[in-house]
C-alpha atoms as a PDB file:
ATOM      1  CA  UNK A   1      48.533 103.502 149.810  1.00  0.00           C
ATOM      2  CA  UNK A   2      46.914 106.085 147.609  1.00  0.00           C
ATOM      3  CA  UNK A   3      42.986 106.577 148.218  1.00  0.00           C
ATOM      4  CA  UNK A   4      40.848 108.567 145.404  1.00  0.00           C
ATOM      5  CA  UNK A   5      36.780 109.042 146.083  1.00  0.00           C
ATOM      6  CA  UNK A   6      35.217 110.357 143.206  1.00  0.00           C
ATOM      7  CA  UNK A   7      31.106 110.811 143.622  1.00  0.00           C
ATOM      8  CA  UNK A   8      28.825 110.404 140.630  1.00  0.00           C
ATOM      9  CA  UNK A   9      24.756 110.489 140.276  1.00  0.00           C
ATOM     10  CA  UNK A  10      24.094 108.197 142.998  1.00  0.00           C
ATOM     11  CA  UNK A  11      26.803 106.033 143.690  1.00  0.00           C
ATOM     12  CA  UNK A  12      30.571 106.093 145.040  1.00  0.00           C
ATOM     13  CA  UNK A  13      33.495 105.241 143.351  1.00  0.00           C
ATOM     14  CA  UNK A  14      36.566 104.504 145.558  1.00  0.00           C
ATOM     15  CA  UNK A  15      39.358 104.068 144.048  1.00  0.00           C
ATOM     16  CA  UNK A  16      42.754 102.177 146.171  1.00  0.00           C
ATOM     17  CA  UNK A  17      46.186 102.141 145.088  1.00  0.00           C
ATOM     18  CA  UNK A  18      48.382  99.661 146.870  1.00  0.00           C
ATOM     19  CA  UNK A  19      52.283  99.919 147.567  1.00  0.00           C
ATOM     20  CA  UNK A  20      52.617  97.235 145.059  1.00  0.00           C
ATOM     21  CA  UNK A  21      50.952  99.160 142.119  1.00  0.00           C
ATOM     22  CA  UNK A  22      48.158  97.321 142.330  1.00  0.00           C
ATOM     23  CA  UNK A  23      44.618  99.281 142.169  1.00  0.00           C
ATOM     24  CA  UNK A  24      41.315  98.165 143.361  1.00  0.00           C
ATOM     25  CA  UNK A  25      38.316  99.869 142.527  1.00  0.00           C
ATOM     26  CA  UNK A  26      34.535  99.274 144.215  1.00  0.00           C
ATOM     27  CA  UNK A  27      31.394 101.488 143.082  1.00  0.00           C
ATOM     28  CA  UNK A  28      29.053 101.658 145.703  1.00  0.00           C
ATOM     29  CA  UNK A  29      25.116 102.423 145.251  1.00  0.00           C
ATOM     30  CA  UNK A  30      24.143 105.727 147.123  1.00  0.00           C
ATOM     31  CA  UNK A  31      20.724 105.203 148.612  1.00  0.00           C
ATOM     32  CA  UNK A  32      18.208 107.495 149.421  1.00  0.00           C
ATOM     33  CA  UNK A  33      14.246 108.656 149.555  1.00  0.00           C
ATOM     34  CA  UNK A  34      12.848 110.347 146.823  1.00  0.00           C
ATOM     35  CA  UNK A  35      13.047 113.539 149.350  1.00  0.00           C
ATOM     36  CA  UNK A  36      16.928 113.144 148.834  1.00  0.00           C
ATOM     37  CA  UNK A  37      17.220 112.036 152.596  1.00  0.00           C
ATOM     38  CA  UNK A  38      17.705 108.359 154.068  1.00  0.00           C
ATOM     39  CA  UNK A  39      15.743 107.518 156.618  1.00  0.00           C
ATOM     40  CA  UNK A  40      16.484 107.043 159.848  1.00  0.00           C
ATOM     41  CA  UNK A  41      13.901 105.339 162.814  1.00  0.00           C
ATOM     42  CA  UNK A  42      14.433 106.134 166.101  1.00  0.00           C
ATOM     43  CA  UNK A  43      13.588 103.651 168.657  1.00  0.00           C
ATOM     44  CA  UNK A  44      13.245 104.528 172.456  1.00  0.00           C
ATOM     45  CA  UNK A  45      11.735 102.164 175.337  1.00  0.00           C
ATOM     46  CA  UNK A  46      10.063 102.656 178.965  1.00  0.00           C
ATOM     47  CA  UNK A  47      13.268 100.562 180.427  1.00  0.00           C
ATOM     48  CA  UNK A  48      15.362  97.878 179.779  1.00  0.00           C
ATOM     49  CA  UNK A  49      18.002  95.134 181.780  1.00  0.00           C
ATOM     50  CA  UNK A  50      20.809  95.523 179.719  1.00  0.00           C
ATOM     51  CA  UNK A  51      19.287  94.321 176.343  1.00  0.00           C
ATOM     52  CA  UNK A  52      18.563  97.790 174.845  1.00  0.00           C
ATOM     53  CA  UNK A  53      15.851  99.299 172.567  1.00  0.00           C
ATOM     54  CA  UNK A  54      18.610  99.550 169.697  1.00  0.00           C
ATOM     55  CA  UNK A  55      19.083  96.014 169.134  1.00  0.00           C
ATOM     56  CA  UNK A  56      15.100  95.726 167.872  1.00  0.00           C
ATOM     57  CA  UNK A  57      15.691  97.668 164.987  1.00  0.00           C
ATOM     58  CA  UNK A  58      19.837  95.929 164.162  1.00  0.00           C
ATOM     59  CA  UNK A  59      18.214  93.999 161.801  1.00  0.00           C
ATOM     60  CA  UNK A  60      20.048  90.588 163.880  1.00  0.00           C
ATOM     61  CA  UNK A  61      17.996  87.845 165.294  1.00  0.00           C
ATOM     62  CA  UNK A  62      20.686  86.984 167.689  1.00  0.00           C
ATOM     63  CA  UNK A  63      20.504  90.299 169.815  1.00  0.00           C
ATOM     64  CA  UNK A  64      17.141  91.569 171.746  1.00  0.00           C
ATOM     65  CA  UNK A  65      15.192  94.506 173.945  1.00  0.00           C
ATOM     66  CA  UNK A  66      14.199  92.993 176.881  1.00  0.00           C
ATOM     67  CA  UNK A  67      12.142  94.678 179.972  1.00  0.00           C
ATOM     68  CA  UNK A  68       9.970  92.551 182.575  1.00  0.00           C
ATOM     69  CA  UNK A  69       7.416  94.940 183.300  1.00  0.00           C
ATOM     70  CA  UNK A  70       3.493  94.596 182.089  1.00  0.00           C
ATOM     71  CA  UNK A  71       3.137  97.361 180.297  1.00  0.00           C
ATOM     72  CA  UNK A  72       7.066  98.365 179.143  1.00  0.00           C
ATOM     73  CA  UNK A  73       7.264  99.860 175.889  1.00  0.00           C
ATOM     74  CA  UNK A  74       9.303  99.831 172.905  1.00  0.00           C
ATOM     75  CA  UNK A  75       8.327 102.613 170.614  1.00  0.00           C
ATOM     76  CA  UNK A  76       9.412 103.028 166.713  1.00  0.00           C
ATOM     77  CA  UNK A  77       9.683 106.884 165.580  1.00  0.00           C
ATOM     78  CA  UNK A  78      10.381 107.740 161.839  1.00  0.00           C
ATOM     79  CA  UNK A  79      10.424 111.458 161.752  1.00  0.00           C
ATOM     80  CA  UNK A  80       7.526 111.514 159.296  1.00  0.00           C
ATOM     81  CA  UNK A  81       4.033 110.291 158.801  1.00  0.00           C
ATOM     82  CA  UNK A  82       3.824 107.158 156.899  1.00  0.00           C
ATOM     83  CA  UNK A  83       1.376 104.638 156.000  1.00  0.00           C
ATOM     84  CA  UNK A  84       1.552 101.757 158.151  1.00  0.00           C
ATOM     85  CA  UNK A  85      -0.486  98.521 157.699  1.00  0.00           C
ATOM     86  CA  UNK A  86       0.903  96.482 160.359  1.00  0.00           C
ATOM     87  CA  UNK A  87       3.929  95.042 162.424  1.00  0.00           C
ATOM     88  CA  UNK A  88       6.340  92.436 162.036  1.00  0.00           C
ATOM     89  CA  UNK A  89       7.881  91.220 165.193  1.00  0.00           C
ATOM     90  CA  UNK A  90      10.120  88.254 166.343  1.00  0.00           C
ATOM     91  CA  UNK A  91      10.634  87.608 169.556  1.00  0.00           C
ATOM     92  CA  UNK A  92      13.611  85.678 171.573  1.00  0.00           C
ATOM     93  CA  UNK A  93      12.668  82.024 171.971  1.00  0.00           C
ATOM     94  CA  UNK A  94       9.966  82.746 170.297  1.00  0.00           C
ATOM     95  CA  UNK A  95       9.746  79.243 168.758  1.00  0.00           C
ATOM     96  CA  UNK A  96       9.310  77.522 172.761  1.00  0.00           C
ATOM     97  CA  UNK A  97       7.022  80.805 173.698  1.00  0.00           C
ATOM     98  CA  UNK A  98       4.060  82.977 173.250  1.00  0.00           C
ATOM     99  CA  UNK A  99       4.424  86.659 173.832  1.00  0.00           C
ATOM    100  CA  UNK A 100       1.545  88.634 174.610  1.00  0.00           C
ATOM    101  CA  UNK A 101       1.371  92.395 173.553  1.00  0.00           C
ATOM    102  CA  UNK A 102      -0.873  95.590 171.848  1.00  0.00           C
ATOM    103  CA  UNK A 103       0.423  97.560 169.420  1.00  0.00           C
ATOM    104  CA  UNK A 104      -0.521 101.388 169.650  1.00  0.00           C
ATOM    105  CA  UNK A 105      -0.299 104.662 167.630  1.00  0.00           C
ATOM    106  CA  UNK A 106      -0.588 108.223 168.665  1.00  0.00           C
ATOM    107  CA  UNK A 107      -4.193 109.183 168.400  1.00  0.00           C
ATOM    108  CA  UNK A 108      -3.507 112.701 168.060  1.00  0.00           C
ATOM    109  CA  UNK A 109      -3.580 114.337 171.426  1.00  0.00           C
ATOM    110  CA  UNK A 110      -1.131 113.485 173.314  1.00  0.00           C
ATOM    111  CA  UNK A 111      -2.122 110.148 174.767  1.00  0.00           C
ATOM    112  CA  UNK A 112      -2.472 106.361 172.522  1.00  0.00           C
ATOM    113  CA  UNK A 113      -5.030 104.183 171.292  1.00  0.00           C
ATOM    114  CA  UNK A 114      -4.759 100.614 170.403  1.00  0.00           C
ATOM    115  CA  UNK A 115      -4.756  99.141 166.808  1.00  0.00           C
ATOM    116  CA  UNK A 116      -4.149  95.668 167.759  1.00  0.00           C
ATOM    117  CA  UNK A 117      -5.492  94.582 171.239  1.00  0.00           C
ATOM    118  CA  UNK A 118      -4.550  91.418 173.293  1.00  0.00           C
ATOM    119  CA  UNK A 119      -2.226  89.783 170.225  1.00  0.00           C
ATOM    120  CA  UNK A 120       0.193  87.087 170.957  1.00  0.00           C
ATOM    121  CA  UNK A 121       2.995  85.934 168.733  1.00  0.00           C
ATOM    122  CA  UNK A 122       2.499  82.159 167.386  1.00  0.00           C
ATOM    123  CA  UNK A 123       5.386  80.619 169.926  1.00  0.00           C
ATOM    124  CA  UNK A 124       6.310  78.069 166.891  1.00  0.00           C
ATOM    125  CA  UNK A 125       9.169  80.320 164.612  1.00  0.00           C
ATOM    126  CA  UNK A 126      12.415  82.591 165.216  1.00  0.00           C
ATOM    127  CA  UNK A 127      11.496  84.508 162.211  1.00  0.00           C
ATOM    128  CA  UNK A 128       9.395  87.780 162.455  1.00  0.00           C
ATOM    129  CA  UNK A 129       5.701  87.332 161.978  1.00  0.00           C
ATOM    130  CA  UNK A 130       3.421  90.292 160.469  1.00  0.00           C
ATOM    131  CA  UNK A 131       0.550  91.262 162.488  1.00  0.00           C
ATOM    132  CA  UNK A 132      -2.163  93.497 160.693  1.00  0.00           C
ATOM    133  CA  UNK A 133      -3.714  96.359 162.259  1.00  0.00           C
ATOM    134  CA  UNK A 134      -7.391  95.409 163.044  1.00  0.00           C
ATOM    135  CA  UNK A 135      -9.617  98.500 161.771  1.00  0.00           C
ATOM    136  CA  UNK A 136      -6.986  99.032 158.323  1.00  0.00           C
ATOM    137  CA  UNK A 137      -3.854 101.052 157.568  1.00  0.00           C
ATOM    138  CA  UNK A 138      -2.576 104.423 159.226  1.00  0.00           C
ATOM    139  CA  UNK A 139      -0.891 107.438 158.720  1.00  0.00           C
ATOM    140  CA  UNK A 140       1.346 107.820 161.890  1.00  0.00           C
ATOM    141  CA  UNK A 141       4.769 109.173 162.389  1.00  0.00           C
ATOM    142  CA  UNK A 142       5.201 106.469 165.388  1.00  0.00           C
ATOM    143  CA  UNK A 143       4.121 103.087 166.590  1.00  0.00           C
ATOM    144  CA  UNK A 144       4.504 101.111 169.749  1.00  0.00           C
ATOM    145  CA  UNK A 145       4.341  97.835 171.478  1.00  0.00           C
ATOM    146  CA  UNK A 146       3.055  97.057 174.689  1.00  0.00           C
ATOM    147  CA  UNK A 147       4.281  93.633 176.152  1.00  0.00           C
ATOM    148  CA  UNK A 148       2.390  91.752 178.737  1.00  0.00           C
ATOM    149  CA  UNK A 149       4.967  88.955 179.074  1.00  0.00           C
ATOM    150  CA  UNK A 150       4.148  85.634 177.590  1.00  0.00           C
ATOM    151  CA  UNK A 151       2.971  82.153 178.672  1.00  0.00           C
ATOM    152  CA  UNK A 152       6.420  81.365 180.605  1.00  0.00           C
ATOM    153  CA  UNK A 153       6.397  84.702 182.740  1.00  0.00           C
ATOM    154  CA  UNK A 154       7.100  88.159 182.905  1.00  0.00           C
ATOM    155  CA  UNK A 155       9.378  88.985 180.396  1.00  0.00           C
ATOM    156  CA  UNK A 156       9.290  90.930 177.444  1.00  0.00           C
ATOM    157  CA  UNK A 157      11.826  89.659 174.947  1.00  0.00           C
ATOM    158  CA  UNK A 158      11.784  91.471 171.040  1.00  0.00           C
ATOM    159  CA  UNK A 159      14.824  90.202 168.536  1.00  0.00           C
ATOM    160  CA  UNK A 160      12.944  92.209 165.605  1.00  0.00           C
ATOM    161  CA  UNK A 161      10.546  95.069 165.662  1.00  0.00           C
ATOM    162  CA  UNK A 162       9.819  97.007 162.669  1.00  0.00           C
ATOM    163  CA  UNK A 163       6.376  97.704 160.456  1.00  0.00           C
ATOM    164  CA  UNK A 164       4.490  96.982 157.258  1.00  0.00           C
ATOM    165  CA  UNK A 165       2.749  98.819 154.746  1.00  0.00           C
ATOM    166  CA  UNK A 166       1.426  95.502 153.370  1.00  0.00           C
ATOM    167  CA  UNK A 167      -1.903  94.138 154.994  1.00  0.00           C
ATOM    168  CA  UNK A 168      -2.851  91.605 153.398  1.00  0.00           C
ATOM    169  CA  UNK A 169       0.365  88.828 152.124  1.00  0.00           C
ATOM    170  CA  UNK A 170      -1.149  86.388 149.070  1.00  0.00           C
ATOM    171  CA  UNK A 171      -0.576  84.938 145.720  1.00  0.00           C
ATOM    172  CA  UNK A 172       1.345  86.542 143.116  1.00  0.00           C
ATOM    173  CA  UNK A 173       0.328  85.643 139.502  1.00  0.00           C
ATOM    174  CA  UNK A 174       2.636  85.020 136.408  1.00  0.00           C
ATOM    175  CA  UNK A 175       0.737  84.157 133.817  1.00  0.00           C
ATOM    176  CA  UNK A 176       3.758  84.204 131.210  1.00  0.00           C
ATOM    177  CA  UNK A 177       6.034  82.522 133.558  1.00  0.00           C
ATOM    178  CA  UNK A 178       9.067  84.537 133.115  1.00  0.00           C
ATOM    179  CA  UNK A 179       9.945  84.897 136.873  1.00  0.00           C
ATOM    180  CA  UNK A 180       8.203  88.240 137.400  1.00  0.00           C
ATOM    181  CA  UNK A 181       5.343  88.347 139.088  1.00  0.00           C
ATOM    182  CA  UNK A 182       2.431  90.208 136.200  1.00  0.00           C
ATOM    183  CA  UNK A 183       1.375  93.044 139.019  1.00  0.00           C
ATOM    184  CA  UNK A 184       5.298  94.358 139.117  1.00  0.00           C
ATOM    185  CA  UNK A 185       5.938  94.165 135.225  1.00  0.00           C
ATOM    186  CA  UNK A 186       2.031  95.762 134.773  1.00  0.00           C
ATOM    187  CA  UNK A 187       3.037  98.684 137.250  1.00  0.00           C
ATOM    188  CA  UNK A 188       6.374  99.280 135.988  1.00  0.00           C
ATOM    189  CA  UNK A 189       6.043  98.661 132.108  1.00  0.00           C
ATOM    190  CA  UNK A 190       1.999  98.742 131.251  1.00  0.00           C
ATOM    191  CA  UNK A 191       2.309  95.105 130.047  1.00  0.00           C
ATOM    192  CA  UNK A 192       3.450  91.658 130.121  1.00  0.00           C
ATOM    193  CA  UNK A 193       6.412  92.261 127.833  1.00  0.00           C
ATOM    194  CA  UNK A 194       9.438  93.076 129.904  1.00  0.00           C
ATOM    195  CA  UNK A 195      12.078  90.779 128.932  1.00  0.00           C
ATOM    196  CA  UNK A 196      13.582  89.709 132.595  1.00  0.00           C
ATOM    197  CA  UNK A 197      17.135  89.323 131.435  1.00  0.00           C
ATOM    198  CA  UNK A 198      17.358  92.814 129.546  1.00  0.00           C
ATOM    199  CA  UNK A 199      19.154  95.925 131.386  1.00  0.00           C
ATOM    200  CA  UNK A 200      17.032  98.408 129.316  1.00  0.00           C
ATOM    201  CA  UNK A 201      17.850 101.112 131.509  1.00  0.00           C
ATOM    202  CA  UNK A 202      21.689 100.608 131.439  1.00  0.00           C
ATOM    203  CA  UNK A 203      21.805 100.381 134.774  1.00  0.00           C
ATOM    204  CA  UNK A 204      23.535  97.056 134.996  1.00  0.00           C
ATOM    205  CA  UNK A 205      20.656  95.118 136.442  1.00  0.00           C
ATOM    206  CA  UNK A 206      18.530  92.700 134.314  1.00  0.00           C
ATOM    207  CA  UNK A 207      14.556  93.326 135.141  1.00  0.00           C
ATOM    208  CA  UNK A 208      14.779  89.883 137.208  1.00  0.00           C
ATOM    209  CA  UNK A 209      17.559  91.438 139.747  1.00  0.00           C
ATOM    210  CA  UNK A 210      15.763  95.180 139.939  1.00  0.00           C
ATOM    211  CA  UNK A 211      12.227  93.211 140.598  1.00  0.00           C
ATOM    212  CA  UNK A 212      14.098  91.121 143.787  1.00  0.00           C
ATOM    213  CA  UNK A 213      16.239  94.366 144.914  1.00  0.00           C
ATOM    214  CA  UNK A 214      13.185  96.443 144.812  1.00  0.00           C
ATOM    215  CA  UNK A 215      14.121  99.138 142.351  1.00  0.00           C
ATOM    216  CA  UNK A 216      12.048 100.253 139.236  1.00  0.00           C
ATOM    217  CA  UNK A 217      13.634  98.418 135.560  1.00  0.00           C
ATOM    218  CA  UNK A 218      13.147 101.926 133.893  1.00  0.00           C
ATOM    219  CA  UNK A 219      14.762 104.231 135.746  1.00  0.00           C
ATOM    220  CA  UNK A 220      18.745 103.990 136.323  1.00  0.00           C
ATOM    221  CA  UNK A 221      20.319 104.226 139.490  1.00  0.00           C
ATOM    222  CA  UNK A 222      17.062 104.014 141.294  1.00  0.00           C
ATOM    223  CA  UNK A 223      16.489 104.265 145.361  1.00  0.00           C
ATOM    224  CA  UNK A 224      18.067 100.869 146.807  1.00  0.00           C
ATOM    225  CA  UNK A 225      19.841  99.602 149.776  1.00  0.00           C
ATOM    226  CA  UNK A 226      23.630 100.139 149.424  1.00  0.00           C
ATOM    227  CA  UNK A 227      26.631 100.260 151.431  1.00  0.00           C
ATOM    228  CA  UNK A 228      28.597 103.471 151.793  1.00  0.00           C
ATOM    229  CA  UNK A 229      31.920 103.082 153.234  1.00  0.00           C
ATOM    230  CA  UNK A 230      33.314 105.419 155.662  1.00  0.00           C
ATOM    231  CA  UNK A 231      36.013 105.996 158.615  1.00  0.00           C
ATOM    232  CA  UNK A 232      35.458 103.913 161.435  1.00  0.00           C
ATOM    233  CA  UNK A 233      35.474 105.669 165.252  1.00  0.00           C
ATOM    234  CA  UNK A 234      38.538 103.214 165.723  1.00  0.00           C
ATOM    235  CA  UNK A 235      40.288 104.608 162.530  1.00  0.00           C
ATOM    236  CA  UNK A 236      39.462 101.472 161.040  1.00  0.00           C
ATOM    237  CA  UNK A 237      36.479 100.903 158.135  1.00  0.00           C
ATOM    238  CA  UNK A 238      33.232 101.434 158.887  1.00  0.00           C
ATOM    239  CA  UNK A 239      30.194 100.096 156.403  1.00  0.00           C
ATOM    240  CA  UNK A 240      27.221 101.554 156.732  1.00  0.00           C
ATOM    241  CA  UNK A 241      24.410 100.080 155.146  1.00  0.00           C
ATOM    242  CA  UNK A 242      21.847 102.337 154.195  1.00  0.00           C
ATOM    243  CA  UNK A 243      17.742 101.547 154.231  1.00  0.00           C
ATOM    244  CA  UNK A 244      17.085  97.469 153.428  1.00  0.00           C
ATOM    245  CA  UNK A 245      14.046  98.346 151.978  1.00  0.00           C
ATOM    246  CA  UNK A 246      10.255  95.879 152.569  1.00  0.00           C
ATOM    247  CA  UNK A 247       9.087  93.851 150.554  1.00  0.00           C
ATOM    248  CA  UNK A 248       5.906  95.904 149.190  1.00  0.00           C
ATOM    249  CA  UNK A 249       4.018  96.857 146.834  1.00  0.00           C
ATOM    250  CA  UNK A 250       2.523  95.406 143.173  1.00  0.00           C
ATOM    251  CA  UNK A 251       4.698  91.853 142.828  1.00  0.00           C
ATOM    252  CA  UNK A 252       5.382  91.092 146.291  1.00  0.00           C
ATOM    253  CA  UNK A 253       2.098  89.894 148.268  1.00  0.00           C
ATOM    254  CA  UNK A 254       3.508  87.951 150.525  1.00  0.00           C
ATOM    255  CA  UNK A 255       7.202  87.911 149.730  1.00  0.00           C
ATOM    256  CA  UNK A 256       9.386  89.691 152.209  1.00  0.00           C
ATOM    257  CA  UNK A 257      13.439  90.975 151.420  1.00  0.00           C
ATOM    258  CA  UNK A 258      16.196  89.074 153.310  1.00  0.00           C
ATOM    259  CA  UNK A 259      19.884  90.885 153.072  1.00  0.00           C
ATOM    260  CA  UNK A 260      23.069  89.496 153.898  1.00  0.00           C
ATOM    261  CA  UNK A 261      26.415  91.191 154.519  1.00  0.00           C
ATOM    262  CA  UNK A 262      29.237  88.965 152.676  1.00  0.00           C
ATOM    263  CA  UNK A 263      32.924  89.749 152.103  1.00  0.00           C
ATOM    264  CA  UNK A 264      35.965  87.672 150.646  1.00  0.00           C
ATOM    265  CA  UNK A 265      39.297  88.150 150.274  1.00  0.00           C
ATOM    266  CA  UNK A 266      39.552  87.084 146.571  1.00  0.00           C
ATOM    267  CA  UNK A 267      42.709  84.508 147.552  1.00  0.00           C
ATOM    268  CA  UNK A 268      42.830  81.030 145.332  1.00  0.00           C
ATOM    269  CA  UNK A 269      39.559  79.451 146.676  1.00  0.00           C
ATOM    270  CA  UNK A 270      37.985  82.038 148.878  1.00  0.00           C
ATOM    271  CA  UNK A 271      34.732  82.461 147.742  1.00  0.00           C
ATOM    272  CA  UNK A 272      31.912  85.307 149.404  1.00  0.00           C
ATOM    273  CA  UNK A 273      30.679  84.087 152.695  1.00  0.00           C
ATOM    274  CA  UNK A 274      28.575  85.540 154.923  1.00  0.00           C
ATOM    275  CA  UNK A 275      30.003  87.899 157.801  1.00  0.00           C
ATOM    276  CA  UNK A 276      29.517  86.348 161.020  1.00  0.00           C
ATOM    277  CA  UNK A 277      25.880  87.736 162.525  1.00  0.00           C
ATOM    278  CA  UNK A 278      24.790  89.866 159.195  1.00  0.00           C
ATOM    279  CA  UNK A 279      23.242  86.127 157.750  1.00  0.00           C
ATOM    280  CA  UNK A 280      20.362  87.003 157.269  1.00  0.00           C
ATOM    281  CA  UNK A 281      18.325  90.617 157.705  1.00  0.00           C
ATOM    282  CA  UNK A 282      14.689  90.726 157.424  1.00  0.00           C
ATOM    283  CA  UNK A 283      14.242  94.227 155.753  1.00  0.00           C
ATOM    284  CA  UNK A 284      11.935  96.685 157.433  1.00  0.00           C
ATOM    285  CA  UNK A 285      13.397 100.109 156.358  1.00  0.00           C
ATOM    286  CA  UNK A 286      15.878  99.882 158.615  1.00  0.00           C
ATOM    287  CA  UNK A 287      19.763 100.318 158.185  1.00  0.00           C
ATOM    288  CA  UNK A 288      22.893  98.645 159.886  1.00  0.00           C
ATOM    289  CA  UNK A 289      26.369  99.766 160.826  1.00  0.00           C
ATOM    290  CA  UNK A 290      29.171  97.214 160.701  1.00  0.00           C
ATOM    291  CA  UNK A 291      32.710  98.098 161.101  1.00  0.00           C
ATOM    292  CA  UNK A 292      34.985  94.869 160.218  1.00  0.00           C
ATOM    293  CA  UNK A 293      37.570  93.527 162.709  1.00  0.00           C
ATOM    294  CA  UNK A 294      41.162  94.910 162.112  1.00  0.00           C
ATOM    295  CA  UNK A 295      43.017  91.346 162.277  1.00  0.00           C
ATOM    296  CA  UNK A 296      40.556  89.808 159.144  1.00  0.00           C
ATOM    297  CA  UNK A 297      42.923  91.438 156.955  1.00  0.00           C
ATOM    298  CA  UNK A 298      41.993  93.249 154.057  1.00  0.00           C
ATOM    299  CA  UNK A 299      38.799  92.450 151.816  1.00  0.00           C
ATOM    300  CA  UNK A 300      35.657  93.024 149.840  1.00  0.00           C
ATOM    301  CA  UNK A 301      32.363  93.388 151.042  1.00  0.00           C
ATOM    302  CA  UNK A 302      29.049  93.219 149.381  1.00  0.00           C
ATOM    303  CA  UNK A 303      25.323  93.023 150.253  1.00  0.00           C
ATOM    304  CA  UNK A 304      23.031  90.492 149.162  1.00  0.00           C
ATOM    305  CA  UNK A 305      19.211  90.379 149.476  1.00  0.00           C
ATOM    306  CA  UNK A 306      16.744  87.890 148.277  1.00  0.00           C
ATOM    307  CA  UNK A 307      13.264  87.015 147.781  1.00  0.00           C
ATOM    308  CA  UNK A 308      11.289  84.402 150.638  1.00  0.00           C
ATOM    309  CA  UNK A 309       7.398  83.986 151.122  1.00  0.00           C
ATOM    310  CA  UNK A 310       6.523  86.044 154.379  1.00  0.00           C
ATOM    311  CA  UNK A 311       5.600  83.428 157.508  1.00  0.00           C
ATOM    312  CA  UNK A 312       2.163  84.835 158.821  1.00  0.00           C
END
């Protein structure tokens, strides 16, 4: 098996030869900031019982922090100051349960101050629910939750933490009713005339597909989510998947951007399905590691994301 990489303005070409002859070929989409870096957020708590601060920010419902203490922490740190509207959280059995907490940012010297005081998550959904900071948006580097338990008892139980530069969710208008919202073609084009099947930036996505993926319709190769593929600690292949980007911004009051990691095997009838707890990401900035099991056999992978309207 013959492996060529070859690296081109913002994307990854890999190139495999198998014994047979035959060649496959992927290009993977390079993401990164427009400081040429990719974010990373750091996420530390007072304690834990097992369930660690990590799984918070894995983008997978199924996994959770978990501390029983009044007062335990989980705190988000992304390096840099930011502009932060709010959080969205989901919580484990958070459709039977109602989790109390305060959310808190540094207030400058040394010690916190609340921006949300005596909240509680609305014990009816699974899904992460946004949660506005009460006196407007702020420029912090971190922010932090304080759980007081919830209504059954102690326990502090968070499937999903991340945060929002969007405070207010709402209508989108389309007054021409070509599937993109007016606000996103207005910012991006100056009018109402984009055409949402045309690629006119050669970048291989029609205006439709850049407005859902979040990247701008004139500019090729723009900052996106993407999967780079690399060596796995087992030897194996490891995918990471690099920043699954909010939903923000002019076009998407009150959308928020789902991903999915899918692979296939291309045989007669195998069709993309969706690898077994990467269903469904709610996109916070965050990005994911996967490294596939050895004994699937080999494959393609690909990420997905979609459009949904953001529960509140």
């Amino acid at each position: 098996v013959e492996i060529e990489v070859s690296v081109g303005e913002n994307q990854l070409v890999v190139e495999v030869t198998g014994e047979d002859g035959t060649v496959y070929v992927d290009q993977v989409v390079l993401s990164v900031d427009e400081a040429g870096y990719v974010p990373e957020v750091l996420v530390t708590a007072s304690g834990d019982d097992g369930n660690v601060a990590e799984n918070a920010v894995d983008g997978v419902l199924g996994t959770r922090w978990s501390s029983a203490a009044d007062g335990a922490w989980l705190e988000l740190d992304f390096g840099v100051v930011r502009e932060v509207a709010g959080v969205t959280l989901a919580w484990f059995q958070g459709n039977l349960r109602t989790a109390y907490f305060d959310i808190q940012v540094p207030d400058g010297s040394g010690a916190w101050r609340d921006v949300i005081t005596g909240a509680a998550g609305s014990g009816t959904t699974l899904e992460e629910e946004l949660f506005v900071f009460e006196g407007g948006a702020e420029l912090t580097g971190k922010v932090r939750y304080v759980g007081h338990g919830n209504n059954w008892n102690a326990w502090n139980s968070v499937t999903e933490f991340g945060v929002s530069p969007e405070a207010e969710p709402g209508g989108e208008v389309d007054a021409d009713a070509d599937g993109l919202p007016d606000s996103w073609e207005m910012h991006h084009a100056g009018s109402l005339a984009l055409d949402p099947d045309a690629d006119d930036d050669g970048d291989g996505l029609p205006a439709r597909w850049e407005y859902v993926r979040g990247t701008d319709p004139g500019a090729r190769n723009g900052s996106q989510a993407g999967i780079v593929v690399g060596a796995g600690d087992g030897g194996g292949v490891d995918l990471q998947v690099l920043e699954m980007h909010h939903a923000f911004g002019p076009g998407y009051s009150g959308q928020r951007r789902i991903f999915a990691i899918e692979r296939t095997d291309f045989t007669a009838g195998s069709g993309w399905l969706a690898v077994p707890g990467h269903e469904r990401i709610p996109g916070h900035g965050q990005g994911i590691r996967y490294a596939p099991d050895a004994g699937d056999g080999r494959g393609f992978f690909r990420l997905k994301c979609w459009l949904e309207a953001r529960e509140r």
